[in-house]
Structures are given as C-alpha cells and as structure tokens.
C-alpha atoms as a PDB file:
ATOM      1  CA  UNK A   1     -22.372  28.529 -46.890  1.00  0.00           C
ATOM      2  CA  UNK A   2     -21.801  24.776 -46.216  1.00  0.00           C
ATOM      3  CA  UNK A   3     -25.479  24.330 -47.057  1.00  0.00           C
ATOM      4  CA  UNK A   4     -25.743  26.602 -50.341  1.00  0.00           C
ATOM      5  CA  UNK A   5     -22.585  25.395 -52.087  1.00  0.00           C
ATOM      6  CA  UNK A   6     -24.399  24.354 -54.934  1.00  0.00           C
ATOM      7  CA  UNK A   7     -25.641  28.180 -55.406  1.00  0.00           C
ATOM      8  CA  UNK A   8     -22.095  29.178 -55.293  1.00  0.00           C
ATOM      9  CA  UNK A   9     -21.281  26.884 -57.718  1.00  0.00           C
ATOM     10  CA  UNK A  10     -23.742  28.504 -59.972  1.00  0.00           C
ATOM     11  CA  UNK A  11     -22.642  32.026 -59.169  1.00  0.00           C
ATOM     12  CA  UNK A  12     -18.593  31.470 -59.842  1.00  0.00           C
ATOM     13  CA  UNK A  13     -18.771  31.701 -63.697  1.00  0.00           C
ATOM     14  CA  UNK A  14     -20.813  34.974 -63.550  1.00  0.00           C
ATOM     15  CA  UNK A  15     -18.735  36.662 -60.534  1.00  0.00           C
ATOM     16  CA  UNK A  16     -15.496  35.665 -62.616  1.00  0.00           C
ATOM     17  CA  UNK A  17     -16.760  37.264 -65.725  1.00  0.00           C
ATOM     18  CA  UNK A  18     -17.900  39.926 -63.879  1.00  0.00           C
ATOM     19  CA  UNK A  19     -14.587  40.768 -62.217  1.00  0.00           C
ATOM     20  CA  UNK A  20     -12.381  39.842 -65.499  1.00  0.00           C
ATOM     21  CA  UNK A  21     -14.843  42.020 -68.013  1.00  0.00           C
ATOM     22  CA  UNK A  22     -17.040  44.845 -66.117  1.00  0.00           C
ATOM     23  CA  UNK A  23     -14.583  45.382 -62.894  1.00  0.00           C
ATOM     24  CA  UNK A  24     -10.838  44.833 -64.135  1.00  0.00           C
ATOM     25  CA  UNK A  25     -10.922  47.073 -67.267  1.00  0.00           C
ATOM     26  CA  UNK A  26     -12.188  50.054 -64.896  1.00  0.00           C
ATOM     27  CA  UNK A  27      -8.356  50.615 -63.999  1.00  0.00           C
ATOM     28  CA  UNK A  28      -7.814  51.492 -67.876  1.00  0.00           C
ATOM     29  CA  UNK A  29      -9.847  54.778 -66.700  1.00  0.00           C
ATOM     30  CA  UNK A  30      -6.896  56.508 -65.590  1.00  0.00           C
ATOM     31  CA  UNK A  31      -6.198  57.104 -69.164  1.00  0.00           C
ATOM     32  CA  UNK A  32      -8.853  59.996 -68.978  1.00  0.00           C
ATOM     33  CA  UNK A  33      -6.708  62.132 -66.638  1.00  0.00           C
ATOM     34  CA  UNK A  34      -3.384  61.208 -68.639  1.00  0.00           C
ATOM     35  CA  UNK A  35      -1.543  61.950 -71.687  1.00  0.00           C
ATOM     36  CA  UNK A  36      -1.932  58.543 -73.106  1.00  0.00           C
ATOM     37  CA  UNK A  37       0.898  57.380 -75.112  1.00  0.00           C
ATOM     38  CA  UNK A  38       0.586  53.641 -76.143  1.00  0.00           C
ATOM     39  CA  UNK A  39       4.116  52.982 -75.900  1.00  0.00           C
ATOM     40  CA  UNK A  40       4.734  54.129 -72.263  1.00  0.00           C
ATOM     41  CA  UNK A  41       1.470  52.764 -71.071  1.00  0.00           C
ATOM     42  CA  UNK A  42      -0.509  53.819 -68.406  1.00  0.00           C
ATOM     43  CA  UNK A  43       2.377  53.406 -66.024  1.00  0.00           C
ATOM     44  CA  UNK A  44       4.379  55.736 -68.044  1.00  0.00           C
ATOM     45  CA  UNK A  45       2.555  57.975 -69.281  1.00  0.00           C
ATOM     46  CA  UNK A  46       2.482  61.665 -67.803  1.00  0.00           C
ATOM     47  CA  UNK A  47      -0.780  63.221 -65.551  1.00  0.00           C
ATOM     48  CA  UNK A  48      -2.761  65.625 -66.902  1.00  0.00           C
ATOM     49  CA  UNK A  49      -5.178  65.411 -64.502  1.00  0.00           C
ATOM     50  CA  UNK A  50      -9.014  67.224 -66.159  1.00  0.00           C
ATOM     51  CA  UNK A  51      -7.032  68.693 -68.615  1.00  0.00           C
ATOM     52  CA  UNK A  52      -8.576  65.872 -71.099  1.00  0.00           C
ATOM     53  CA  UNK A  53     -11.949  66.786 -69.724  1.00  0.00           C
ATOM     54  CA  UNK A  54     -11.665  70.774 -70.523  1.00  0.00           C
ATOM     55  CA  UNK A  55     -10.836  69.920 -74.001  1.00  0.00           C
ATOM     56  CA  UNK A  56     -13.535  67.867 -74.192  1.00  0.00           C
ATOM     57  CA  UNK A  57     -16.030  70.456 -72.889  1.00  0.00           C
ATOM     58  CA  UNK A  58     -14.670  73.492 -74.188  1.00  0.00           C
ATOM     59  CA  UNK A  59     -11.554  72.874 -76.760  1.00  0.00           C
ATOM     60  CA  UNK A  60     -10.870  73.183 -80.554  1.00  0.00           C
ATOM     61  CA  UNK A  61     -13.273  70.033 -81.184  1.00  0.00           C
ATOM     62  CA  UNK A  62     -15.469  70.361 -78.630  1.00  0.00           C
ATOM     63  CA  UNK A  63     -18.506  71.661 -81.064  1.00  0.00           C
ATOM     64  CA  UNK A  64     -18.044  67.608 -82.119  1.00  0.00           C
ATOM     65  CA  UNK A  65     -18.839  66.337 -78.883  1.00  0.00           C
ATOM     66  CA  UNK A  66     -21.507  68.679 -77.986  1.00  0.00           C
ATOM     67  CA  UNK A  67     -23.540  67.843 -81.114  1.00  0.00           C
ATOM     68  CA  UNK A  68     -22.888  64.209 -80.188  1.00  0.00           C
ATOM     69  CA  UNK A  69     -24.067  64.653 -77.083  1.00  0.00           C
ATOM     70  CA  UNK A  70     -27.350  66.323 -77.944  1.00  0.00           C
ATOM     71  CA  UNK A  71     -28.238  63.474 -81.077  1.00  0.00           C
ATOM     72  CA  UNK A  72     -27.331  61.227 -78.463  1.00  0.00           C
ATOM     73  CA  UNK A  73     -29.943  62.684 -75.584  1.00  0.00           C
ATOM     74  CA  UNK A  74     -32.768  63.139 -78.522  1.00  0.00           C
ATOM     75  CA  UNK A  75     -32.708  59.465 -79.946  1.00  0.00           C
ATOM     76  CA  UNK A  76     -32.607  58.215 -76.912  1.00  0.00           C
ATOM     77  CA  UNK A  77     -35.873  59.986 -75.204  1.00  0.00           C
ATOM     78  CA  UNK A  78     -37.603  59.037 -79.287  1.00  0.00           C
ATOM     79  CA  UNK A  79     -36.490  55.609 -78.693  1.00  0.00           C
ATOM     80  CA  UNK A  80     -37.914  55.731 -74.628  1.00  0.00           C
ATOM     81  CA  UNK A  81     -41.023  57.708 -75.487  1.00  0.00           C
ATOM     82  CA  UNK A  82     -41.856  54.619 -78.724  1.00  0.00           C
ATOM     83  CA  UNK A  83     -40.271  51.583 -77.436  1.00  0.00           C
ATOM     84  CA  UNK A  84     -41.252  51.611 -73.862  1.00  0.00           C
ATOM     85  CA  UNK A  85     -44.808  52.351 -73.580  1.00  0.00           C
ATOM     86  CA  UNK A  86     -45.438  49.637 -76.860  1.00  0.00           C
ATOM     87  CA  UNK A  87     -44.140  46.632 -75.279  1.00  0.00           C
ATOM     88  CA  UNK A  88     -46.823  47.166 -72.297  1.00  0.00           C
ATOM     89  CA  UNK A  89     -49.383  47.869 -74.454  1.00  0.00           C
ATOM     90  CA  UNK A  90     -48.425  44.259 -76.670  1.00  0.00           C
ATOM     91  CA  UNK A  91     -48.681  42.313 -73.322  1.00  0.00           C
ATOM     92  CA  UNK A  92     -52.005  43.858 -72.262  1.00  0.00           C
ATOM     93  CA  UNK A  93     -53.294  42.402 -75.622  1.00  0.00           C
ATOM     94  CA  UNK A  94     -51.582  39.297 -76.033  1.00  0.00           C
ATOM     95  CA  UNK A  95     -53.236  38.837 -72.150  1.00  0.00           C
ATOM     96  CA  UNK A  96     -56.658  39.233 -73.257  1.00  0.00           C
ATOM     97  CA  UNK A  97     -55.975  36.232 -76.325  1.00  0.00           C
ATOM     98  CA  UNK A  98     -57.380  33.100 -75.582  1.00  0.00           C
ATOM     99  CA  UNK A  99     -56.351  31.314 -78.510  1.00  0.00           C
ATOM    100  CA  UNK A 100     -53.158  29.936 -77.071  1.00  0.00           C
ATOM    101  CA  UNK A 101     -51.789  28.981 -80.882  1.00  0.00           C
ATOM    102  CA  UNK A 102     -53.054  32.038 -82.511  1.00  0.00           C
ATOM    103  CA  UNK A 103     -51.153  33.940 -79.571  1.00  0.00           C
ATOM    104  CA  UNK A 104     -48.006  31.818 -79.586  1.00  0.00           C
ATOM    105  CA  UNK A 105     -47.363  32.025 -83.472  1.00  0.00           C
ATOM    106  CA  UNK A 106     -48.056  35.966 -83.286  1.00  0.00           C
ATOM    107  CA  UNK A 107     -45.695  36.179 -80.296  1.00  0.00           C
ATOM    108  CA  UNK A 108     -42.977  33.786 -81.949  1.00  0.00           C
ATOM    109  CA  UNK A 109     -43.409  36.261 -84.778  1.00  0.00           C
ATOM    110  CA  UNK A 110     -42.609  39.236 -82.963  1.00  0.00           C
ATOM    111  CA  UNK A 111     -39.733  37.620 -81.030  1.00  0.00           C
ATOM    112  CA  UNK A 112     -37.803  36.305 -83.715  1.00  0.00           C
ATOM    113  CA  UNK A 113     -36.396  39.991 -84.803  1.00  0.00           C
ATOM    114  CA  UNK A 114     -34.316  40.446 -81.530  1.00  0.00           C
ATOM    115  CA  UNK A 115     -32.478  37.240 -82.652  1.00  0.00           C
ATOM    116  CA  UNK A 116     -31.362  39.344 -85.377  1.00  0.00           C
ATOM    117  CA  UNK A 117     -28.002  40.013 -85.642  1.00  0.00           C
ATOM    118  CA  UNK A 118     -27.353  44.549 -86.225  1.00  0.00           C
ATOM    119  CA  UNK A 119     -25.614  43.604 -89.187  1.00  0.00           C
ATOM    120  CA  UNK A 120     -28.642  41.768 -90.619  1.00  0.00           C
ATOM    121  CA  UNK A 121     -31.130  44.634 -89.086  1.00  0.00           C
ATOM    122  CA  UNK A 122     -28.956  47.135 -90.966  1.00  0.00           C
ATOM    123  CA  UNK A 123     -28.912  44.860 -94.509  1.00  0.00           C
ATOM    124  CA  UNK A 124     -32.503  44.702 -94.374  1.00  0.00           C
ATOM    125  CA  UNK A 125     -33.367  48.542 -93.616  1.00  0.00           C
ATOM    126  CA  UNK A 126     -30.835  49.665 -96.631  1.00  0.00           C
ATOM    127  CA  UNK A 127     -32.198  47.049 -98.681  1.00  0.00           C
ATOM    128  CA  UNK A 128     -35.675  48.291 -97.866  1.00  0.00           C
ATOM    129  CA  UNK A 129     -34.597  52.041 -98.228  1.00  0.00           C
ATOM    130  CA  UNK A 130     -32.817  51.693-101.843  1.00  0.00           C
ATOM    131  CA  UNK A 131     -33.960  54.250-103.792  1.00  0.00           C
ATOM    132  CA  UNK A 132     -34.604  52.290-106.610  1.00  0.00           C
ATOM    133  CA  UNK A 133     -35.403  49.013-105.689  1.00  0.00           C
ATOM    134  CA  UNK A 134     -36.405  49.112-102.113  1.00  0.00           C
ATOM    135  CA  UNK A 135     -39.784  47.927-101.159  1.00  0.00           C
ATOM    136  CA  UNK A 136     -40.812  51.681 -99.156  1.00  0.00           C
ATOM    137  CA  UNK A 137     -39.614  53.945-102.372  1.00  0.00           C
ATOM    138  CA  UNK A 138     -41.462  51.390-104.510  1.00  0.00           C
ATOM    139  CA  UNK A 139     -44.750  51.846-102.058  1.00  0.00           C
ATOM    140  CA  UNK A 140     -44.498  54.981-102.099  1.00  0.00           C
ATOM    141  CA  UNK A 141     -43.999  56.141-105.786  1.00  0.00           C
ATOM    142  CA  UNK A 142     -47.163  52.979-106.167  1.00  0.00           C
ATOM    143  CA  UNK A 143     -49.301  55.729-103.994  1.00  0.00           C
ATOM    144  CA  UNK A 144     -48.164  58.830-105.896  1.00  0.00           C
ATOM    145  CA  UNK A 145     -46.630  60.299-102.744  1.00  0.00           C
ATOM    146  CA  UNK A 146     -43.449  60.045-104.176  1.00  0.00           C
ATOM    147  CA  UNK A 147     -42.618  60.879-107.867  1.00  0.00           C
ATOM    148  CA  UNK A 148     -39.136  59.428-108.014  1.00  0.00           C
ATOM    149  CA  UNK A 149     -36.898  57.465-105.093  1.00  0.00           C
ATOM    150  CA  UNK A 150     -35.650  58.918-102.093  1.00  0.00           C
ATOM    151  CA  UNK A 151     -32.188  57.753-100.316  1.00  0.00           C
ATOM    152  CA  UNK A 152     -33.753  57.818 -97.134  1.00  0.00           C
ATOM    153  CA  UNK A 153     -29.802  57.242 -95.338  1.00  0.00           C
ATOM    154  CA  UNK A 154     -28.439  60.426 -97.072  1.00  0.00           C
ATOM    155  CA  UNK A 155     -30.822  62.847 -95.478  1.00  0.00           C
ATOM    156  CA  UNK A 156     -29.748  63.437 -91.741  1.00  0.00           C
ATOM    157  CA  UNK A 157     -33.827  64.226 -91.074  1.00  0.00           C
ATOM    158  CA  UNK A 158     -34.827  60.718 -92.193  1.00  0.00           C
ATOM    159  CA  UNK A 159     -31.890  58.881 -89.987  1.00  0.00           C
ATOM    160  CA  UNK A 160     -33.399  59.354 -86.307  1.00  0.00           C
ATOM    161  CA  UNK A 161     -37.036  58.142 -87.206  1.00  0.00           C
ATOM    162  CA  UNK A 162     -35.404  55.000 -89.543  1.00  0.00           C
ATOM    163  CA  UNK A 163     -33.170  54.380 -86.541  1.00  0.00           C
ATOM    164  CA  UNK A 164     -36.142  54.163 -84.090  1.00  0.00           C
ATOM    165  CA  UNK A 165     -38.683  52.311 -86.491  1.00  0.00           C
ATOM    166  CA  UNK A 166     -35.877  49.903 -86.827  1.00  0.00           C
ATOM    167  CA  UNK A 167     -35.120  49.540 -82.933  1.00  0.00           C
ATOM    168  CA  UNK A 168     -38.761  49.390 -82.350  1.00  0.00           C
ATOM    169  CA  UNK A 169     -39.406  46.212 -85.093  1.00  0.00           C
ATOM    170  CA  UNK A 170     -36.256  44.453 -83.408  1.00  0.00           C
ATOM    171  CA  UNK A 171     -36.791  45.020 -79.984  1.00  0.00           C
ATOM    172  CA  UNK A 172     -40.492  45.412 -79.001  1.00  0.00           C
ATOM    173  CA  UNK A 173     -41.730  41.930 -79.387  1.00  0.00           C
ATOM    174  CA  UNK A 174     -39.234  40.395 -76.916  1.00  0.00           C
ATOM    175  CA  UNK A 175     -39.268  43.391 -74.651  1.00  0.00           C
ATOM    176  CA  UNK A 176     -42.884  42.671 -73.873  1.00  0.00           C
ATOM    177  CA  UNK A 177     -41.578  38.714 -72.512  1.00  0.00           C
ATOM    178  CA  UNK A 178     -41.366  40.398 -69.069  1.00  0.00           C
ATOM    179  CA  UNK A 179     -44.562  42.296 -68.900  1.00  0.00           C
ATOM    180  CA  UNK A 180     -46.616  39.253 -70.447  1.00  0.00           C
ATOM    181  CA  UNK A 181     -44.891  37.126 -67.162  1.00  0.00           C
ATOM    182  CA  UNK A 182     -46.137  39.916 -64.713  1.00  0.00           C
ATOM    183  CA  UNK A 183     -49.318  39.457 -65.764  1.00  0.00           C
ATOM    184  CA  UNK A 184     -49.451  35.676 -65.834  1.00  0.00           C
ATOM    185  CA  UNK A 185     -48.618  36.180 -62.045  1.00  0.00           C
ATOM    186  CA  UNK A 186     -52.215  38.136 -60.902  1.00  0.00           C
ATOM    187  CA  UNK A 187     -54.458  35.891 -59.612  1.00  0.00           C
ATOM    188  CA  UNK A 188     -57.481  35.146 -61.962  1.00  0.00           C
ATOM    189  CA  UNK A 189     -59.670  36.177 -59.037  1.00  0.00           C
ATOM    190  CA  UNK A 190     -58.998  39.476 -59.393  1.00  0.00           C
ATOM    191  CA  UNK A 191     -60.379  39.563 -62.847  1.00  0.00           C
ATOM    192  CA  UNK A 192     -63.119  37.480 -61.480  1.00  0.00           C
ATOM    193  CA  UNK A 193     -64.071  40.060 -58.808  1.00  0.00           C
ATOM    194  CA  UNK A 194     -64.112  43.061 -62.155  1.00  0.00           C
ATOM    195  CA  UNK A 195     -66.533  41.009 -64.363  1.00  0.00           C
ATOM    196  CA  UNK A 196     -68.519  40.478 -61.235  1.00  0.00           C
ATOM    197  CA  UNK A 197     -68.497  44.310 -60.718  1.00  0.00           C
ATOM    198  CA  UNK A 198     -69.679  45.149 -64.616  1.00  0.00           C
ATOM    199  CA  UNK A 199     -65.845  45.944 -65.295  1.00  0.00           C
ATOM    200  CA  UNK A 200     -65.541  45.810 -69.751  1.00  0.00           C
ATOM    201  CA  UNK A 201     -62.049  44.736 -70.713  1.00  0.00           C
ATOM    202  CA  UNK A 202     -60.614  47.649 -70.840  1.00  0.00           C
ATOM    203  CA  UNK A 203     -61.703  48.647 -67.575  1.00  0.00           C
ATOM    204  CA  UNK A 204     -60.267  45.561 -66.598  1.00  0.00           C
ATOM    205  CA  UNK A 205     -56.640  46.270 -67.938  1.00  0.00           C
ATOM    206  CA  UNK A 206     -56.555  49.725 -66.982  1.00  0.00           C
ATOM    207  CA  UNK A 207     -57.738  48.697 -63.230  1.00  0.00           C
ATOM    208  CA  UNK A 208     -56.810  44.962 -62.521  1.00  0.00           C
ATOM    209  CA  UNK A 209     -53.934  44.453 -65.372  1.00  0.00           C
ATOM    210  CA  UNK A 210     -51.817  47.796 -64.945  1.00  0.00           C
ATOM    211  CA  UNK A 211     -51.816  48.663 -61.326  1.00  0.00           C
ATOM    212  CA  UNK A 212     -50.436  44.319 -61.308  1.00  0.00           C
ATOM    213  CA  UNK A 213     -47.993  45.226 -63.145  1.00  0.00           C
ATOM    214  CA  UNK A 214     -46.852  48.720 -62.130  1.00  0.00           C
ATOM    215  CA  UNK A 215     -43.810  47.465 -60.213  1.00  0.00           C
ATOM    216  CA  UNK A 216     -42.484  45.630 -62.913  1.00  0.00           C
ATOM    217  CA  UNK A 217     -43.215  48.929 -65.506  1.00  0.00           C
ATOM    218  CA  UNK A 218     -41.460  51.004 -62.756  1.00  0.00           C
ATOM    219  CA  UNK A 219     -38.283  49.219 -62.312  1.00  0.00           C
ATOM    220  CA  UNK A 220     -37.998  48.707 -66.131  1.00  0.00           C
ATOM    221  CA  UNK A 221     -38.104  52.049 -66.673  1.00  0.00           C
ATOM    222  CA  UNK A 222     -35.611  52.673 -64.322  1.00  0.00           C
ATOM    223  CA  UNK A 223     -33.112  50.643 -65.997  1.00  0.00           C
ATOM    224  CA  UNK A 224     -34.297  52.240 -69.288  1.00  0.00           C
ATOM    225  CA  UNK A 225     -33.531  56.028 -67.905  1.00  0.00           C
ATOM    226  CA  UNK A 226     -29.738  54.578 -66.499  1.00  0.00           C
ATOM    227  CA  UNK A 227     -29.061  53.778 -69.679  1.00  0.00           C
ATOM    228  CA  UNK A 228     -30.479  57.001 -71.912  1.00  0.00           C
ATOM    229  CA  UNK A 229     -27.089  57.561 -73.262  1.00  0.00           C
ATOM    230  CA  UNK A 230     -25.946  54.233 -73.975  1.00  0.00           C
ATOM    231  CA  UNK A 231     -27.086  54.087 -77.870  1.00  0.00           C
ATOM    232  CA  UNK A 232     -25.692  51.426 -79.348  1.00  0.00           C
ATOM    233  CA  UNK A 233     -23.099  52.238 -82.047  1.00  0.00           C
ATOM    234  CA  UNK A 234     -23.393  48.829 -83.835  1.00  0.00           C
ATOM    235  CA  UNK A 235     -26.729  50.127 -85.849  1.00  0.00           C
ATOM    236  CA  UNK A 236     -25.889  53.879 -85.814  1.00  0.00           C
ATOM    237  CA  UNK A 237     -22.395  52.472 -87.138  1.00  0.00           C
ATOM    238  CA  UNK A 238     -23.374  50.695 -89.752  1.00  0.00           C
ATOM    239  CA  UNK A 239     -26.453  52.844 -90.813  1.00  0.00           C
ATOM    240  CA  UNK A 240     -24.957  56.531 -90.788  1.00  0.00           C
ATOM    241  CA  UNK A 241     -22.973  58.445 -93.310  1.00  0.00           C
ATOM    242  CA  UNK A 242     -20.590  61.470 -93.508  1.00  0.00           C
ATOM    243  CA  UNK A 243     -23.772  63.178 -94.373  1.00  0.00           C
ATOM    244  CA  UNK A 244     -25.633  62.787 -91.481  1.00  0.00           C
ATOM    245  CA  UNK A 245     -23.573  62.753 -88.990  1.00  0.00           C
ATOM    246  CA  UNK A 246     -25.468  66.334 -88.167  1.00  0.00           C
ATOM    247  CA  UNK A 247     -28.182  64.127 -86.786  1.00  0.00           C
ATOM    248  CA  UNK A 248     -26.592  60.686 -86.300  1.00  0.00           C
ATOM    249  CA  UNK A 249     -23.692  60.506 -84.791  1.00  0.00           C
ATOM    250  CA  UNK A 250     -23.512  59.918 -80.575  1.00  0.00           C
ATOM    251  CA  UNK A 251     -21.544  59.560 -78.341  1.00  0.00           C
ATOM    252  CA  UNK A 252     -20.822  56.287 -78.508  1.00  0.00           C
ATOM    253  CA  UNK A 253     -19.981  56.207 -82.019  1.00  0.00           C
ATOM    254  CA  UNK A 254     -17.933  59.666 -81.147  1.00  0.00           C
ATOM    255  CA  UNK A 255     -15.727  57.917 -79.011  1.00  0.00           C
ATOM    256  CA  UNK A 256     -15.233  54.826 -81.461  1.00  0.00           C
ATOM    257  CA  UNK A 257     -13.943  57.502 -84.141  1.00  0.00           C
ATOM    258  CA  UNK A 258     -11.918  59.757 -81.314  1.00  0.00           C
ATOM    259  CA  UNK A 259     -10.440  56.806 -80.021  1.00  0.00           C
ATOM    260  CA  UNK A 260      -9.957  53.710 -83.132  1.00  0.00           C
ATOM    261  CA  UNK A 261      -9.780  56.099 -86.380  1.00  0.00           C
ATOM    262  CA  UNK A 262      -7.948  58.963 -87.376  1.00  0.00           C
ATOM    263  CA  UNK A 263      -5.614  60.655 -84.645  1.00  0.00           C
ATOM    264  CA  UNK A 264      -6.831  57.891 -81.916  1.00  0.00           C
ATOM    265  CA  UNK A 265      -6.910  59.877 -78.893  1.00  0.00           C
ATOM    266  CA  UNK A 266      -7.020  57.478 -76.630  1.00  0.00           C
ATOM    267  CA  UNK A 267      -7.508  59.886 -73.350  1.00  0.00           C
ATOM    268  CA  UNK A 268      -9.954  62.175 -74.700  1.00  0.00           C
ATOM    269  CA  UNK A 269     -12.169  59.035 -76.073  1.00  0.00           C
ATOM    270  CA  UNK A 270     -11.357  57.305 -72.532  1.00  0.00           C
ATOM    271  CA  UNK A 271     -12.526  60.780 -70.720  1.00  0.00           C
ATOM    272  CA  UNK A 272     -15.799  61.278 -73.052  1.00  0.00           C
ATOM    273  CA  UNK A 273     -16.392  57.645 -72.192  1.00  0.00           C
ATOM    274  CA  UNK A 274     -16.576  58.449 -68.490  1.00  0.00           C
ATOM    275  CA  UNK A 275     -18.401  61.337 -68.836  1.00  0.00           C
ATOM    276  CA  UNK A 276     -21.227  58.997 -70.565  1.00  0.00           C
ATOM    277  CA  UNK A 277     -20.708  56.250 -67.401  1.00  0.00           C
ATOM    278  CA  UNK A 278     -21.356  59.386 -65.001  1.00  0.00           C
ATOM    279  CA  UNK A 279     -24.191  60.112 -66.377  1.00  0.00           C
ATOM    280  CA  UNK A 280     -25.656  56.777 -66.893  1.00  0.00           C
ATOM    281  CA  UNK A 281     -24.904  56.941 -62.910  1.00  0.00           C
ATOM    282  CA  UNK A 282     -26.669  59.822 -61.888  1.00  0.00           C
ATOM    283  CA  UNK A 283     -30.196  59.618 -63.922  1.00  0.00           C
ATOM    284  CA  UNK A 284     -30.204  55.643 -62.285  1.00  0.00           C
ATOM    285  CA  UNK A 285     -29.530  57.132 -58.760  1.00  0.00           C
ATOM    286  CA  UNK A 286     -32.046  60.037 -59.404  1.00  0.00           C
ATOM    287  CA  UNK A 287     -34.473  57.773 -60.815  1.00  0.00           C
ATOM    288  CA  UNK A 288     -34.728  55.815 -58.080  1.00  0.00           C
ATOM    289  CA  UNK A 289     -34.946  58.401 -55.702  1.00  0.00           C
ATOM    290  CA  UNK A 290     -38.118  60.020 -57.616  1.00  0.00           C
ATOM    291  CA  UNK A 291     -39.851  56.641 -58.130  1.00  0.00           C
ATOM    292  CA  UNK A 292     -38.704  56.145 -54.258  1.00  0.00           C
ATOM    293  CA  UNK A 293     -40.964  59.342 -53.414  1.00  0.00           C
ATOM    294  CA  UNK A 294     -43.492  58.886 -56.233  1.00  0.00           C
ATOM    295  CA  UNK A 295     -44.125  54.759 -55.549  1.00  0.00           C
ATOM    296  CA  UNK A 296     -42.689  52.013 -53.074  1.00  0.00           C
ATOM    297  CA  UNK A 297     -40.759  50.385 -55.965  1.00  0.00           C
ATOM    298  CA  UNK A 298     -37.199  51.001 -56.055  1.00  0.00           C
ATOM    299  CA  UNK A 299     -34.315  48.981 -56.884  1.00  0.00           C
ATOM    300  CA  UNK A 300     -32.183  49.440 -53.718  1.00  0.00           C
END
C-alpha cells in the first residue's frame, strides 16, 4: 500500500461518492416494507412488511404498474435490438476510413448529440414533430404522404418509435467510441495475413474485425441487458402526454408520479423501485452466466 499511495489517492474521491450516493441511500429501502409517513420517519414509522409489494402486484392500482411494466420491457428490447447492433456496425466502417479528417469530422459529427442535454433532445423532437411547422409534417405533406399535419406526441403508437429514433440519433455516435478503440487494438498483421489470403473487406470485418472485438461486444451487452428496465424518465418525462401514457409511461416515470405527484406514496414508489433494482440484478447475474457457458468473457 506504501508503494501505491498515489493510486489511492486517485481512488478516494470516487469510493467517497460511491459510499455517500450509490451505498448510503440503500438504507432509505426499508421504506418499501413500511407504512411511510414523512413525519415519523423511517424510525417511526410502522412495518408492513410485503404488504406494499402485494398492492403493488395485485391491488386496486396495480393494472397501472403492470402496463408500466410491460411499455417499460418493450422499449427497452426496441431500444437494445436498434441501438446496440448500430454502434458496431459505425465502428466497423469508420475502421475501414483512411481519410483520417474525413473520418474525424464525421465522427465529431456523430458525437456531438450525446452532449446534448434531454431537455434540448426533447425541444428539438417537438419542434421537429409540430404539426404545422415541423420540418417531418412539412416533408411529408411535400411527398403527398400526408394530406394535412400529424401530432406525432398525441398518438400513443407514434411515441415508442419517436422515443427510440431519438435515443438512437443521441446516443449511437458516442456509443461506438469503445468499439472503434477495440479495434484500434488488433494488430495490423492480422489484416495483413487476410489480404494475403484473398480475404475482400468484408470478409475481413466479419473474420479479423468481429471475432477482435467479440469480448468487448459481449461484455457491453451485458451491461446493456442489467440495465433493460432502467429507461430513463428524463426523455419519456418530458416527451409523453396524458394521452399516451397507454404506450409511454414506465416504470421509472411510474414511480416519479407514485412517489412526487398526487397522493405521494412514498412506500409503494420505494417498493416498485426495488422491484426494478431486482430485476436489473438478476438478468446481469443470468447474463453472465449464459455468456459464461456460451463464451469465456464474463465480467466476474
């Protein structure tokens, strides 16, 4: 330790936030097996112990978090099946580019989205959507497919392909980052060897690029399956309506209105909550385990 001080220098300001933000405020979870009131605390406050959790399931609102739950498992495998695979798929390409400037604008391009703010993503997808002035009505009506505007936000069938396009413009660019570093890391004498062989370039990708990268691709989507149900409620927030909560609203966004708004239930938000932390839990564990089986990447 005497000799790697310097590393544990490094490490203090991420181990304290870690224990002040991500470990301390997992004693507030008691809340899910109590009847919360804010005035007694959680000291105070009587045990209910999974009564919180049977309402949940099965109680007067329970249709609410059901329907959550199930807009919350379908954006999330839309948003794996588009937003995974593409970010690969970028880096292959943006590997086979020689022109370092032609590649380095294009990729500065596509990075500069994820700097966006939701709040700015959202602005720019309603302005785009307006029925009467946005720039996709206007196309469209241009191109006779439309005869008048639509308000794409109002129709709960429009909001889970707007929400993906969206997350896939943001997020895709950067996402590729790690791929594109994978492959910067096979030796050029492996794609040597292939031309020697006849290999074409796509040959090359799919036999000298991919398998290079495959333990990165696994472990990513790893991570990516641990956190299927974490949608983030900033952009469903600020993009969905009364009207569509049919379609949009998850669980995350369930819990901000269970537990903030209205009645503010604090234990049954604080319960759904850990439901959505269990299940994060498992798919990880069972993830690993099949890719342990399937591959020798794993993360532990």
């Amino acid at each position: 330790m005497q000799h790697n001080w310097r590393l544990w220098v490094l490490m203090f300001p991420l181990m304290t936030w870690l224990l002040l933000f991500a470990y301390k405020p997992m004693y507030g979870l008691i809340i899910a097996f109590q009847d919360y009131n804010l005035f007694k605390g959680m000291s105070g406050s009587d045990w209910v112990g999974l009564e919180n959790f049977v309402d949940l399931f099965v109680g007067s609102g329970s249709m609410y978090f059901w329907r959550a739950f199930k807009n919350t498992i379908i954006i999330s495998v839309y948003s794996l099946i588009f937003t995974f695979p593409l970010p690969i798929i970028l880096a292959l390409f943006f590997n086979e580019v020689k022109d370092g400037l032609f590649r380095r604008g294009v990729q500065t391009a596509m990075f500069l989205p994820h700097f966006l703010s939701e709040v700015i993503l959202a602005g720019i997808v309603i302005s785009f959507l307006q029925p009467d002035t946005g720039i996709i009505n206007i196309f469209l009506m241009k191109l006779g497919i439309l005869e008048e505007g639509i308000y794409f936000l109002t129709k709960p069938e429009w909001f889970r392909p707007v929400y993906i396009i969206a997350g896939v413009w943001k997020e895709v660019g950067f996402s590729s980052i790690v791929y594109f570093a994978a492959l910067s890391a096979i030796s050029p004498e492996q794609y040597e060897a292939a031309k020697v062989d006849g290999a074409t370039k796509l040959q090359q990708m799919m036999f000298v690029s991919l398998p290079g990268i495959a333990p990165t691709i696994i472990t990513m989507l790893i991570i990516k399956i641990g956190n299927l149900l974490s949608v983030g409620y900033e952009r469903v927030i600020l993009l969905y309506q009364p009207v569509t909560y049919e379609t949009a609203d998850v669980l995350s966004t369930y819990i901000y209105r269970l537990g903030l708004t209205g009645s503010s239930d604090f234990s049954l938000a604080a319960a759904a909550g850990l439901f959505n932390s269990v299940i994060g839990f498992v798919l990880v564990i069972g993830a690993n385990r099949v890719s342990k089986k399937l591959s020798d990447t794993v993360l532990w």
